[in-house]
PDB file of N, CA and C in Angstrom:
ATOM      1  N   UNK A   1     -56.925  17.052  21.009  1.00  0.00           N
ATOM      2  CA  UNK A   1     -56.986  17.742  22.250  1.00  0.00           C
ATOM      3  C   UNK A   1     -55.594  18.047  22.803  1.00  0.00           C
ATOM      4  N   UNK A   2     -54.539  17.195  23.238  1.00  0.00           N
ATOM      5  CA  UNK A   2     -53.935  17.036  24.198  1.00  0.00           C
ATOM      6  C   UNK A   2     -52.195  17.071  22.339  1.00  0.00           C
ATOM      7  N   UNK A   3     -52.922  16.681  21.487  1.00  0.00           N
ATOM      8  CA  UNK A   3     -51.759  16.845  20.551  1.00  0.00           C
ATOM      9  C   UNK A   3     -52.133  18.075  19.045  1.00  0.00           C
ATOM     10  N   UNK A   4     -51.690  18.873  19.363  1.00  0.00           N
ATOM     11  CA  UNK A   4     -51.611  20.213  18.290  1.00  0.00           C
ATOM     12  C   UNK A   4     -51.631  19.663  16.687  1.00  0.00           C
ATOM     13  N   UNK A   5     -52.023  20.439  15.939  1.00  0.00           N
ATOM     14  CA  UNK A   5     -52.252  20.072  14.291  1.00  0.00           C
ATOM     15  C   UNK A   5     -50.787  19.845  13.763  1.00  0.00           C
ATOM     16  N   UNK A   6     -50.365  19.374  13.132  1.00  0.00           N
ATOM     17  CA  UNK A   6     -49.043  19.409  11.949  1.00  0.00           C
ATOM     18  C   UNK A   6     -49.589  19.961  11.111  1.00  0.00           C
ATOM     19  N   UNK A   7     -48.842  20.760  10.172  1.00  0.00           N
ATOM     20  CA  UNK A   7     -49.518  21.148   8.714  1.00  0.00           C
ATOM     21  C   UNK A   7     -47.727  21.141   8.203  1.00  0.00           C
ATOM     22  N   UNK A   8     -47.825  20.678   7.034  1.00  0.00           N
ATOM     23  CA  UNK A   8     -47.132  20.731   6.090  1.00  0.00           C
ATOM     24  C   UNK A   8     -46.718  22.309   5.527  1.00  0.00           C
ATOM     25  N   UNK A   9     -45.132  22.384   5.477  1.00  0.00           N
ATOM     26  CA  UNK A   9     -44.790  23.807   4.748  1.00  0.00           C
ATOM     27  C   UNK A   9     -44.028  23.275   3.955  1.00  0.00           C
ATOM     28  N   UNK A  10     -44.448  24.315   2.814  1.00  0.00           N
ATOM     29  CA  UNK A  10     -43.677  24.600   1.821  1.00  0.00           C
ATOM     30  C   UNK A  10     -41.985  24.706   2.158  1.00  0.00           C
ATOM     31  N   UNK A  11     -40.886  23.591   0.807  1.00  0.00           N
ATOM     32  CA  UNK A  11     -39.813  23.841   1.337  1.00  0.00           C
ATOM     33  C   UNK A  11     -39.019  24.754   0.830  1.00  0.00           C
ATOM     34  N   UNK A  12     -38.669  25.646   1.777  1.00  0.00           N
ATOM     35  CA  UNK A  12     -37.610  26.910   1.700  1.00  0.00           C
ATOM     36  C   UNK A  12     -36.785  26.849   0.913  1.00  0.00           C
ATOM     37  N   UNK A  13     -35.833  28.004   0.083  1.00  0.00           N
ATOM     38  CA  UNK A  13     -35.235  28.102  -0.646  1.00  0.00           C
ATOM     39  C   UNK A  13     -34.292  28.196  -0.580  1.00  0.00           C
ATOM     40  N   UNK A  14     -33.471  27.802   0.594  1.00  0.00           N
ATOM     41  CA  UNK A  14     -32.306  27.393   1.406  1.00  0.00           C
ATOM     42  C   UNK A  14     -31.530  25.903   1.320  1.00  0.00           C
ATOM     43  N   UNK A  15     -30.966  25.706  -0.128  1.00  0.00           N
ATOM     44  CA  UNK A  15     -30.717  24.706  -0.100  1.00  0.00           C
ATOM     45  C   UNK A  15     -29.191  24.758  -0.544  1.00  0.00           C
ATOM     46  N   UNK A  16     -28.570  23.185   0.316  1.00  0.00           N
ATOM     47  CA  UNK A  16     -27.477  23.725   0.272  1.00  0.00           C
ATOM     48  C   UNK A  16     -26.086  23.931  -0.996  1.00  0.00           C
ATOM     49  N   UNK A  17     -25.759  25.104  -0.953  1.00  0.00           N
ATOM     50  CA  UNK A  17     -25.434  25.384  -2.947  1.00  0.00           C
ATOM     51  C   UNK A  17     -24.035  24.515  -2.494  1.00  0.00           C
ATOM     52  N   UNK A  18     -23.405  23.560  -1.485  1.00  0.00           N
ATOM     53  CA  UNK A  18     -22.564  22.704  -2.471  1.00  0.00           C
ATOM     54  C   UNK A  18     -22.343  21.736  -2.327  1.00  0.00           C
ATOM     55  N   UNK A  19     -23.990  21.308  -2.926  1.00  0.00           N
ATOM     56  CA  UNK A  19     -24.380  19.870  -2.751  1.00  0.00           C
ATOM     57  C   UNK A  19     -23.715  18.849  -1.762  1.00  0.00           C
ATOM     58  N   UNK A  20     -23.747  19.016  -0.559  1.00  0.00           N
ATOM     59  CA  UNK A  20     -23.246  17.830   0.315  1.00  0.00           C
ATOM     60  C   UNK A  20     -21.817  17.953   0.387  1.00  0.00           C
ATOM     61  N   UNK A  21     -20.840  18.332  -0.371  1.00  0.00           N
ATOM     62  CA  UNK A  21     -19.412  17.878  -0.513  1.00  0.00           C
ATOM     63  C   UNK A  21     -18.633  18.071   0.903  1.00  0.00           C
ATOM     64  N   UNK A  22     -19.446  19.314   1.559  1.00  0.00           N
ATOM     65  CA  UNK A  22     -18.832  19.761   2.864  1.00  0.00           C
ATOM     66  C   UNK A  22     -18.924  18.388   3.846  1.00  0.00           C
ATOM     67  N   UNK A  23     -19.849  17.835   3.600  1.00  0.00           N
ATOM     68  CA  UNK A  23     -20.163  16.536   4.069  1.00  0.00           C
ATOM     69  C   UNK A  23     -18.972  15.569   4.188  1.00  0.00           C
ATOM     70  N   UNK A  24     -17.998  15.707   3.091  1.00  0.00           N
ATOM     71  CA  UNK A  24     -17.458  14.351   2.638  1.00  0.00           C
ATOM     72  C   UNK A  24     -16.005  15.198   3.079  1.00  0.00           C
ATOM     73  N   UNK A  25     -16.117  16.513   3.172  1.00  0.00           N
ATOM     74  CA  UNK A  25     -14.559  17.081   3.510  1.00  0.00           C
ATOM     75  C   UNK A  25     -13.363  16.422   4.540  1.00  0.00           C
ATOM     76  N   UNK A  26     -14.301  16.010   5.879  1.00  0.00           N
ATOM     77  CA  UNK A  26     -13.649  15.734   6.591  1.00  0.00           C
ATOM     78  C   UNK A  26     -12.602  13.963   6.581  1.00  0.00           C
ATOM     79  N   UNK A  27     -13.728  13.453   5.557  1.00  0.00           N
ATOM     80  CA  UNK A  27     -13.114  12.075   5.041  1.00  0.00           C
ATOM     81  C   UNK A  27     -12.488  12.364   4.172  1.00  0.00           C
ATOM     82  N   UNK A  28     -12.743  12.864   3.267  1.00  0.00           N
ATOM     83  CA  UNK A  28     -11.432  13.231   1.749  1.00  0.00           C
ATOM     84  C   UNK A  28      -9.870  13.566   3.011  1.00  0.00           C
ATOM     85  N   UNK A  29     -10.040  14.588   3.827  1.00  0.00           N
ATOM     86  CA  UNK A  29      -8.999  14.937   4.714  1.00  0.00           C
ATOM     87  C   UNK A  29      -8.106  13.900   5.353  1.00  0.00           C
ATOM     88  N   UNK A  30      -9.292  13.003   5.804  1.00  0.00           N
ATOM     89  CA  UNK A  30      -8.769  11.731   6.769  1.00  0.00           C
ATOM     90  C   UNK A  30      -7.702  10.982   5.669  1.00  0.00           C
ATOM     91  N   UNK A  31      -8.730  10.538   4.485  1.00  0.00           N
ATOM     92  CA  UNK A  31      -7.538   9.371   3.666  1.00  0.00           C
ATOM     93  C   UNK A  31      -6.360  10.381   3.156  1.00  0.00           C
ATOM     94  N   UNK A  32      -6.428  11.793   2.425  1.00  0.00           N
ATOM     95  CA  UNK A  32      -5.383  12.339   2.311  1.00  0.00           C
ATOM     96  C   UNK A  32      -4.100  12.353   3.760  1.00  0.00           C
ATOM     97  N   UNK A  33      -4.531  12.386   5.118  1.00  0.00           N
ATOM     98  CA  UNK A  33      -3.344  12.873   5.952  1.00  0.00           C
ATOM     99  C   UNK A  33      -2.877  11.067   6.249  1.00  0.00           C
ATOM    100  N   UNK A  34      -4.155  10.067   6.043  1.00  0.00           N
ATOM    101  CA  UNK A  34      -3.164   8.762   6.185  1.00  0.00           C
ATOM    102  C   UNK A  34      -2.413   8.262   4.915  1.00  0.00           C
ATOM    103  N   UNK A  35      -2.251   8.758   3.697  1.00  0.00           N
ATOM    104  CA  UNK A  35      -1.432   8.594   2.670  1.00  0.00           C
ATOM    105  C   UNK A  35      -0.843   9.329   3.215  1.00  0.00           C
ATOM    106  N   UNK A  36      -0.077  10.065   3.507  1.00  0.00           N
ATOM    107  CA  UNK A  36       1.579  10.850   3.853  1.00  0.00           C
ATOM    108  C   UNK A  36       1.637   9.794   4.992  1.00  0.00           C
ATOM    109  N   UNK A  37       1.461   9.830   5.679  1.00  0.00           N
ATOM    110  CA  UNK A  37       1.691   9.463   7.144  1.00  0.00           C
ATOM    111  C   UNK A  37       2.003   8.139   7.277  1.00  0.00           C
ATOM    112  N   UNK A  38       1.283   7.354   6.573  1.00  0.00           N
ATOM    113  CA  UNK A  38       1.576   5.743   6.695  1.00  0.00           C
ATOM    114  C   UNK A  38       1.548   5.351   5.091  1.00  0.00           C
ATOM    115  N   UNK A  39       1.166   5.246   4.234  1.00  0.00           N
ATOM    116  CA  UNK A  39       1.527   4.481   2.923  1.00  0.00           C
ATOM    117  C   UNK A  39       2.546   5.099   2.207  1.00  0.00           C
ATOM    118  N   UNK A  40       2.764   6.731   1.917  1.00  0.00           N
ATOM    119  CA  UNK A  40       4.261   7.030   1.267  1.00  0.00           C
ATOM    120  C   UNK A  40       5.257   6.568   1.990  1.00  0.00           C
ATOM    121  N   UNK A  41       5.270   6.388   3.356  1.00  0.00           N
ATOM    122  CA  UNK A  41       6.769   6.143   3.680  1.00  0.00           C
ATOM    123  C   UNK A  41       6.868   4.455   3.664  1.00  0.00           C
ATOM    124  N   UNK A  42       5.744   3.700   3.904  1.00  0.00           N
ATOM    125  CA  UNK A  42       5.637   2.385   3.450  1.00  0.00           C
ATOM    126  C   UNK A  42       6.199   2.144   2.475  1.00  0.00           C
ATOM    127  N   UNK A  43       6.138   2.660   1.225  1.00  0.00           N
ATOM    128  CA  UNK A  43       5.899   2.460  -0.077  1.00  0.00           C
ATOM    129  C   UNK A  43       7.335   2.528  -0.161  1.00  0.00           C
ATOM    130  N   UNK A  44       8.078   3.984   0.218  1.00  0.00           N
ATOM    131  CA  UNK A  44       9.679   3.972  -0.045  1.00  0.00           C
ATOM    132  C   UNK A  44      10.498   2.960   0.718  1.00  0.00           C
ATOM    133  N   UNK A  45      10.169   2.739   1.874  1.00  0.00           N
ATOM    134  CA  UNK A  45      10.820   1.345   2.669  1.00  0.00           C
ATOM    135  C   UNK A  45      10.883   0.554   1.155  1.00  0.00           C
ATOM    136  N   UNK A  46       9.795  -0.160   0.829  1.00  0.00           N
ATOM    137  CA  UNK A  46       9.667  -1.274   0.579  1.00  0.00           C
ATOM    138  C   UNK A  46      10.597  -0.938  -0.931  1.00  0.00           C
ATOM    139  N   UNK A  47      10.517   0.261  -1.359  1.00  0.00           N
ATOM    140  CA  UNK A  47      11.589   0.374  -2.832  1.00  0.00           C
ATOM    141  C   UNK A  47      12.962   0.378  -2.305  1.00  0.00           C
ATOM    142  N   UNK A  48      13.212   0.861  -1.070  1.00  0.00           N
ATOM    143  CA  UNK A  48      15.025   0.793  -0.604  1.00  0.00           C
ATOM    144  C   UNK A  48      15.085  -0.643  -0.341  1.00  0.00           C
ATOM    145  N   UNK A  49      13.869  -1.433  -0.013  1.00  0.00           N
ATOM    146  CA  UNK A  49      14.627  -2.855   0.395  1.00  0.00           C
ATOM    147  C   UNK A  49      14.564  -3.485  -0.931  1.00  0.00           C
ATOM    148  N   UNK A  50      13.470  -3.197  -2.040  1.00  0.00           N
ATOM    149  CA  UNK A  50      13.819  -4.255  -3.221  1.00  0.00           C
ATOM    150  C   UNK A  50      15.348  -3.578  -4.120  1.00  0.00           C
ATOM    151  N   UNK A  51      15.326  -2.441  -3.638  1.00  0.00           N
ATOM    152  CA  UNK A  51      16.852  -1.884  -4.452  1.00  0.00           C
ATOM    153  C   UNK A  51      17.907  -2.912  -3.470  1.00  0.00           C
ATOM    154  N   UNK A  52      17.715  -2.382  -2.129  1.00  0.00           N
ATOM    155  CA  UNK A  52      18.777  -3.963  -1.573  1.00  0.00           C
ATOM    156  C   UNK A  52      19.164  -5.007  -1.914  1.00  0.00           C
ATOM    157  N   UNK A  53      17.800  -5.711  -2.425  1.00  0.00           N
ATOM    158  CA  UNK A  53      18.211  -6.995  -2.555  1.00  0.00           C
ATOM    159  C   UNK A  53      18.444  -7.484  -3.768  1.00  0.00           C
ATOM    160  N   UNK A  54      17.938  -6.200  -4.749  1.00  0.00           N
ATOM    161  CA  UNK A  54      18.883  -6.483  -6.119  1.00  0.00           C
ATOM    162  C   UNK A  54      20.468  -6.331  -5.932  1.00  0.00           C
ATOM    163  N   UNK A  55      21.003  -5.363  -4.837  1.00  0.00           N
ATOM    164  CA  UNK A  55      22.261  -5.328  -4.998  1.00  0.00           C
ATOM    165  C   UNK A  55      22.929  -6.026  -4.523  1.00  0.00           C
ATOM    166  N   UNK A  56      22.171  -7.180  -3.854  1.00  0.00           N
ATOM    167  CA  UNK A  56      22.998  -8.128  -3.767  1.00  0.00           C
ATOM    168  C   UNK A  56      24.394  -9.143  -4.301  1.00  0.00           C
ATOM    169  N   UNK A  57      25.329  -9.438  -3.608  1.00  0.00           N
ATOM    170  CA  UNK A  57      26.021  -9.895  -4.630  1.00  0.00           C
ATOM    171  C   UNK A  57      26.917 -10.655  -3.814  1.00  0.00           C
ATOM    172  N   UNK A  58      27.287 -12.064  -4.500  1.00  0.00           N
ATOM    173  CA  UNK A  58      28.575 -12.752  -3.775  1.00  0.00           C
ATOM    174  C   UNK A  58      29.952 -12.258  -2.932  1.00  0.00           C
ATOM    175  N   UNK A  59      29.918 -12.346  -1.593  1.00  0.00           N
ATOM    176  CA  UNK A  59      30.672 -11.836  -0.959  1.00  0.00           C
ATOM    177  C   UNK A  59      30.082 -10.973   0.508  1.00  0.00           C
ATOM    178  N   UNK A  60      29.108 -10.763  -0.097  1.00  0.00           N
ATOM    179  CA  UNK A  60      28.008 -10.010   0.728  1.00  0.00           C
ATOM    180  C   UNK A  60      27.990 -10.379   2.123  1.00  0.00           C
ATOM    181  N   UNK A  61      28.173  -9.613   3.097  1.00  0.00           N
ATOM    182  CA  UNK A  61      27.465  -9.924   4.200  1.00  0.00           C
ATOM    183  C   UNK A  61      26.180  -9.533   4.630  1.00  0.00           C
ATOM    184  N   UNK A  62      25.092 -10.666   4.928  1.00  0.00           N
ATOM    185  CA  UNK A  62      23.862 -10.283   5.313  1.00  0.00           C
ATOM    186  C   UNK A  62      23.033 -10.941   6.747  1.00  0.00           C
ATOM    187  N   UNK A  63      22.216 -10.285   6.995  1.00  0.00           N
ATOM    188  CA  UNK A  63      21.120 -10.718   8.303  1.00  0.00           C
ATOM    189  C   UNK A  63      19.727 -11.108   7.652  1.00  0.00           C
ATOM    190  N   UNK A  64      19.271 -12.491   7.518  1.00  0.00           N
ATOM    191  CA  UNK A  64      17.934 -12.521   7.313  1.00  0.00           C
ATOM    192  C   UNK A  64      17.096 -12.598   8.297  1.00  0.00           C
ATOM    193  N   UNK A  65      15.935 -11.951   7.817  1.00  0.00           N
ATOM    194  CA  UNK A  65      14.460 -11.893   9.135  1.00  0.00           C
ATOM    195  C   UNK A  65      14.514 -12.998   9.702  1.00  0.00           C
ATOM    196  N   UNK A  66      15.329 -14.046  10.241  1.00  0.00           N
ATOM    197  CA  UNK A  66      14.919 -14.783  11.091  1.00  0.00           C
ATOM    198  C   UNK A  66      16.413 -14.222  11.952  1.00  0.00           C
ATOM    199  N   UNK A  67      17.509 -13.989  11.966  1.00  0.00           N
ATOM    200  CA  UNK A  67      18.369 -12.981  12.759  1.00  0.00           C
ATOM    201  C   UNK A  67      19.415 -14.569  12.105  1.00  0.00           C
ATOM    202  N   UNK A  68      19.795 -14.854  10.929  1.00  0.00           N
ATOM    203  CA  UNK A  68      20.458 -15.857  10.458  1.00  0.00           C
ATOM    204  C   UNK A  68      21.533 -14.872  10.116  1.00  0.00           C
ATOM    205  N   UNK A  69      22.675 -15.046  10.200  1.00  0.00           N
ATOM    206  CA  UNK A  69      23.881 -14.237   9.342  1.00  0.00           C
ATOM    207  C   UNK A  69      24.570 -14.865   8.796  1.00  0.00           C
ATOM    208  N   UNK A  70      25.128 -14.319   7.629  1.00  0.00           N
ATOM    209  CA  UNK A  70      26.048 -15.621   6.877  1.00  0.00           C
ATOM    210  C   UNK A  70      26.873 -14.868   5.429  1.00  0.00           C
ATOM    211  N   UNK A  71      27.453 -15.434   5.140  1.00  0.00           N
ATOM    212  CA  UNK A  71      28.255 -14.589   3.608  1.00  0.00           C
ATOM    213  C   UNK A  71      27.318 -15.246   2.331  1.00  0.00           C
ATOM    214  N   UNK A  72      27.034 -14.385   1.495  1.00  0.00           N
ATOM    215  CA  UNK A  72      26.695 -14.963   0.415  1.00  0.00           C
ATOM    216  C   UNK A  72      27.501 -15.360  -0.678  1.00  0.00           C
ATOM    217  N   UNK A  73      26.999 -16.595  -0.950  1.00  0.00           N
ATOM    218  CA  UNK A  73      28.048 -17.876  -1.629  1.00  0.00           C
ATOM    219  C   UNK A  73      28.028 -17.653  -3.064  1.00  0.00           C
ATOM    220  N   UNK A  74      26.129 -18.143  -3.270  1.00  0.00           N
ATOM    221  CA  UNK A  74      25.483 -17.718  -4.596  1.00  0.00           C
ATOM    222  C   UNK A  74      24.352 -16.941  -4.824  1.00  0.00           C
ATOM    223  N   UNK A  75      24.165 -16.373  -5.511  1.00  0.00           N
ATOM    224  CA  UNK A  75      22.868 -16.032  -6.070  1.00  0.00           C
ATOM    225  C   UNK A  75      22.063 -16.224  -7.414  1.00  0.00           C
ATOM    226  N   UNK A  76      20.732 -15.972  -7.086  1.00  0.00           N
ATOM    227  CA  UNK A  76      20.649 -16.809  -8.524  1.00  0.00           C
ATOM    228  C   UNK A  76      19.122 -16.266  -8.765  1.00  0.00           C
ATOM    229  N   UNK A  77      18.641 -16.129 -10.369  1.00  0.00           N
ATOM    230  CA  UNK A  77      17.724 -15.498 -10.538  1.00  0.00           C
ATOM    231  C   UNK A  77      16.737 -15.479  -9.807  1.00  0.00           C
ATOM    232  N   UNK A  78      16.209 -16.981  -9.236  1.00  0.00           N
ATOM    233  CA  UNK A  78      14.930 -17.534  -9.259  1.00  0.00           C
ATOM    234  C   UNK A  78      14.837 -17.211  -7.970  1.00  0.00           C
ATOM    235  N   UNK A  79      15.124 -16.220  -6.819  1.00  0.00           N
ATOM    236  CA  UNK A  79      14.614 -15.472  -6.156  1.00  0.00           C
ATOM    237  C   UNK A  79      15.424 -16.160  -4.625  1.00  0.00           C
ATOM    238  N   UNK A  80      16.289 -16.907  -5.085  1.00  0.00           N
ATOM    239  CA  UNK A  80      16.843 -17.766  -3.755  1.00  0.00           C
ATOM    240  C   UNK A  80      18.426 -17.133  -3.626  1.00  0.00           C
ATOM    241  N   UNK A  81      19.084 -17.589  -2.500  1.00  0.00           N
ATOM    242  CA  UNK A  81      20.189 -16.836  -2.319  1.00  0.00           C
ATOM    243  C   UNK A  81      21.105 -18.129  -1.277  1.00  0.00           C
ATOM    244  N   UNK A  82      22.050 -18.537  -1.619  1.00  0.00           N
ATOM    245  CA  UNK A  82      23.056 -19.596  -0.453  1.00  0.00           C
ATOM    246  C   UNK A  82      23.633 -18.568   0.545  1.00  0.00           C
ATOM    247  N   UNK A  83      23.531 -19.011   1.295  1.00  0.00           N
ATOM    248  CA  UNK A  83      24.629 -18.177   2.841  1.00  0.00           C
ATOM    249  C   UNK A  83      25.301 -19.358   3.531  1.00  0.00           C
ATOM    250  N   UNK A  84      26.775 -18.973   3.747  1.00  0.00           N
ATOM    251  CA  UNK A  84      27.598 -19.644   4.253  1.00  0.00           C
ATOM    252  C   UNK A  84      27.487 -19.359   5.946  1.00  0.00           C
ATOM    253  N   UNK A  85      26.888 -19.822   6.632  1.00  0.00           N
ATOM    254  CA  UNK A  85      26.750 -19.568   7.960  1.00  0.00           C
ATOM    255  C   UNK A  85      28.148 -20.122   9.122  1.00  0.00           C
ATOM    256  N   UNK A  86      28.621 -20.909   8.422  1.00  0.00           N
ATOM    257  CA  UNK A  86      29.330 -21.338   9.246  1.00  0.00           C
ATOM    258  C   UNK A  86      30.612 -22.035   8.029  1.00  0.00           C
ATOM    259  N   UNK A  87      31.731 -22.231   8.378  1.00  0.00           N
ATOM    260  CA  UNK A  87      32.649 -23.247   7.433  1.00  0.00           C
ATOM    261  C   UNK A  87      32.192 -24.225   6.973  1.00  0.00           C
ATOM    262  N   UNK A  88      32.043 -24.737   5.771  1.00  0.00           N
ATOM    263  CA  UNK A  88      31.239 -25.469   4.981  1.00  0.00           C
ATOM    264  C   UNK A  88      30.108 -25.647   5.655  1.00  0.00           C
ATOM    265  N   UNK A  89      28.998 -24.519   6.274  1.00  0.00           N
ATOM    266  CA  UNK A  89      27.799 -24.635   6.171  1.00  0.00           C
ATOM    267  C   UNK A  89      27.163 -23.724   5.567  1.00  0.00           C
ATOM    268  N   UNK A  90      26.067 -24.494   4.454  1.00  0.00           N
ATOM    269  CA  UNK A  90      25.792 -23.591   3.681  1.00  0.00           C
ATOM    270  C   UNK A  90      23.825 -23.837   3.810  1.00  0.00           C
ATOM    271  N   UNK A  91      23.099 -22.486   3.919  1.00  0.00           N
ATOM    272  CA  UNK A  91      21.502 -23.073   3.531  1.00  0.00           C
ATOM    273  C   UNK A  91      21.088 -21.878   2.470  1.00  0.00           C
ATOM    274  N   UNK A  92      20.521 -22.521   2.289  1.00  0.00           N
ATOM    275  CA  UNK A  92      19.505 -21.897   0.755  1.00  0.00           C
ATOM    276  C   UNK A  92      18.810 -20.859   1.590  1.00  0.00           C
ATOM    277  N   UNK A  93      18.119 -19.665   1.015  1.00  0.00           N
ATOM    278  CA  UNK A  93      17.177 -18.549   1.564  1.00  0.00           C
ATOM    279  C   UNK A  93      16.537 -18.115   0.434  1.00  0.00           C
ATOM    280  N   UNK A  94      15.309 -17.657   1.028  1.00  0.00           N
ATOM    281  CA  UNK A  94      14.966 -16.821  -0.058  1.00  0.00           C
ATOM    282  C   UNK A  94      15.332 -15.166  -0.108  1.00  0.00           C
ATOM    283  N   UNK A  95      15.464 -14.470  -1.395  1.00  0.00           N
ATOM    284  CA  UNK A  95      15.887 -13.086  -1.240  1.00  0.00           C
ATOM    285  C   UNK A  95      14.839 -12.306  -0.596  1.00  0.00           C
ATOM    286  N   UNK A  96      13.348 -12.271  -0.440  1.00  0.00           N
ATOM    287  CA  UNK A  96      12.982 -11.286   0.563  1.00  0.00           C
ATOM    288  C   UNK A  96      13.239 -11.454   1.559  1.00  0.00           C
ATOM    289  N   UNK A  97      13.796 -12.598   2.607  1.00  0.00           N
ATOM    290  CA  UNK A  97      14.001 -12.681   4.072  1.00  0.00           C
ATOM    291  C   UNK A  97      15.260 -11.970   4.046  1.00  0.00           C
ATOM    292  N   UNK A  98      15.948 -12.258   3.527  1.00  0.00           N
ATOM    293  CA  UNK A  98      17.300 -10.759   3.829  1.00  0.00           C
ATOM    294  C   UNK A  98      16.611  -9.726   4.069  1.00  0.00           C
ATOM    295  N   UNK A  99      17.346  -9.053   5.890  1.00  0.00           N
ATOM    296  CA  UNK A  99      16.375  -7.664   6.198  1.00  0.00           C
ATOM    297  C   UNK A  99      17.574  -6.336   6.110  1.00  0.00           C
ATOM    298  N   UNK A 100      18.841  -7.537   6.008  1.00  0.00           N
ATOM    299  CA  UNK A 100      20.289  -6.253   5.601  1.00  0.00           C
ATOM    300  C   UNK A 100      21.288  -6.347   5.370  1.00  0.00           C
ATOM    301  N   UNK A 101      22.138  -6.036   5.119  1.00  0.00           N
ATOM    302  CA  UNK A 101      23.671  -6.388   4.134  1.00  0.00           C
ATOM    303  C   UNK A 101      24.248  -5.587   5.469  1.00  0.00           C
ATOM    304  N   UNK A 102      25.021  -6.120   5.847  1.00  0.00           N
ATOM    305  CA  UNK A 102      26.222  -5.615   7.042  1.00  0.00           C
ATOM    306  C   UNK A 102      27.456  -5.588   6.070  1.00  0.00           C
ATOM    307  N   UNK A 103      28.303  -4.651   7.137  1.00  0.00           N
ATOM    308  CA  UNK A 103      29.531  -4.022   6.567  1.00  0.00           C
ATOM    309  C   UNK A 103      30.292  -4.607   6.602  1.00  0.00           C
ATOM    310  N   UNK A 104      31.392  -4.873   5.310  1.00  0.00           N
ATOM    311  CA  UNK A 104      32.121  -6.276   5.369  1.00  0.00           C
ATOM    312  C   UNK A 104      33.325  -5.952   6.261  1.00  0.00           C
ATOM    313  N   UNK A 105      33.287  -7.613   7.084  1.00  0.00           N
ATOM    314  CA  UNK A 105      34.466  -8.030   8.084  1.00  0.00           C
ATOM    315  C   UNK A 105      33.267  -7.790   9.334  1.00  0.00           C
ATOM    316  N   UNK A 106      32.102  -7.301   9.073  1.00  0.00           N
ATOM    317  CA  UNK A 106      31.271  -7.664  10.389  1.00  0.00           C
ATOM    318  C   UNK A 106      31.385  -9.385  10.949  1.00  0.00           C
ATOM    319  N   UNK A 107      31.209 -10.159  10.062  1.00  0.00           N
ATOM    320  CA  UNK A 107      31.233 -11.502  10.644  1.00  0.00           C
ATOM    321  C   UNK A 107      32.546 -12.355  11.571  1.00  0.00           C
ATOM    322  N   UNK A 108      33.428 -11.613  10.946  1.00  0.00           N
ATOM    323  CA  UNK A 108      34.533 -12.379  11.304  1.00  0.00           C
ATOM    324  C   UNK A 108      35.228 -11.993  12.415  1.00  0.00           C
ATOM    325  N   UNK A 109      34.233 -10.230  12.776  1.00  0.00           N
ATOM    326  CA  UNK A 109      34.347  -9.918  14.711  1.00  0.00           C
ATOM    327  C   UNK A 109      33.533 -10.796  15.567  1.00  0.00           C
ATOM    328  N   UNK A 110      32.952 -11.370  14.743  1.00  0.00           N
ATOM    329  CA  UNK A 110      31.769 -12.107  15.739  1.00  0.00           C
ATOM    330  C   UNK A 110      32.376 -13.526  16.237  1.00  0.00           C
TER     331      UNK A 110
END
């Protein structure tokens, strides 16, 4: 009475010719513009700092991520590095906490 018939139709021949993909365009877009934007330039940081800290070398002046400064004494394969922080003070570091090699005779204005 009060609710009309449904009837079932036949489905039209309007289907869509490319298969869904338009669907997925706007995400394919999204991860393509956040690779430029945030992981390539991530990615090169992180190759200029491991080229850094290979070039490390005795004599060096550096700043490690904790804001420590000091001359480097030794270095040595196994991923550690001595800094002379003070006249005969010396502490062990590891080479990723170095965040930069300062220009020599920086320390000795300080």
């Amino acid at each position: 009475m009060l609710i009309s018939n449904a009837y079932a139709q036949a489905a039209g021949a309007s289907a869509d010719p490319t298969g869904g993909l338009m669907g997925f365009l706007p995400i394919i877009l999204m991860f393509v513009v956040l690779y430029f934007l945030m992981i390539r330039p991530q990615m090169k940081r992180a190759k200029e700092h491991r080229a850094m800290l290979d070039a490390i070398a005795k004599g060096d002046e550096v700043v490690t991520a904790g804001g420590i400064a000091g001359k480097v004494v030794e270095t040595s394969d196994t991923g550690f590095v001595k800094l002379e922080i003070a006249s005969g003070v010396e502490v062990l570091v590891q080479k990723p906490t170095i965040s930069a090699v300062l220009p020599k005779g920086t320390l000795k204005n300080a």
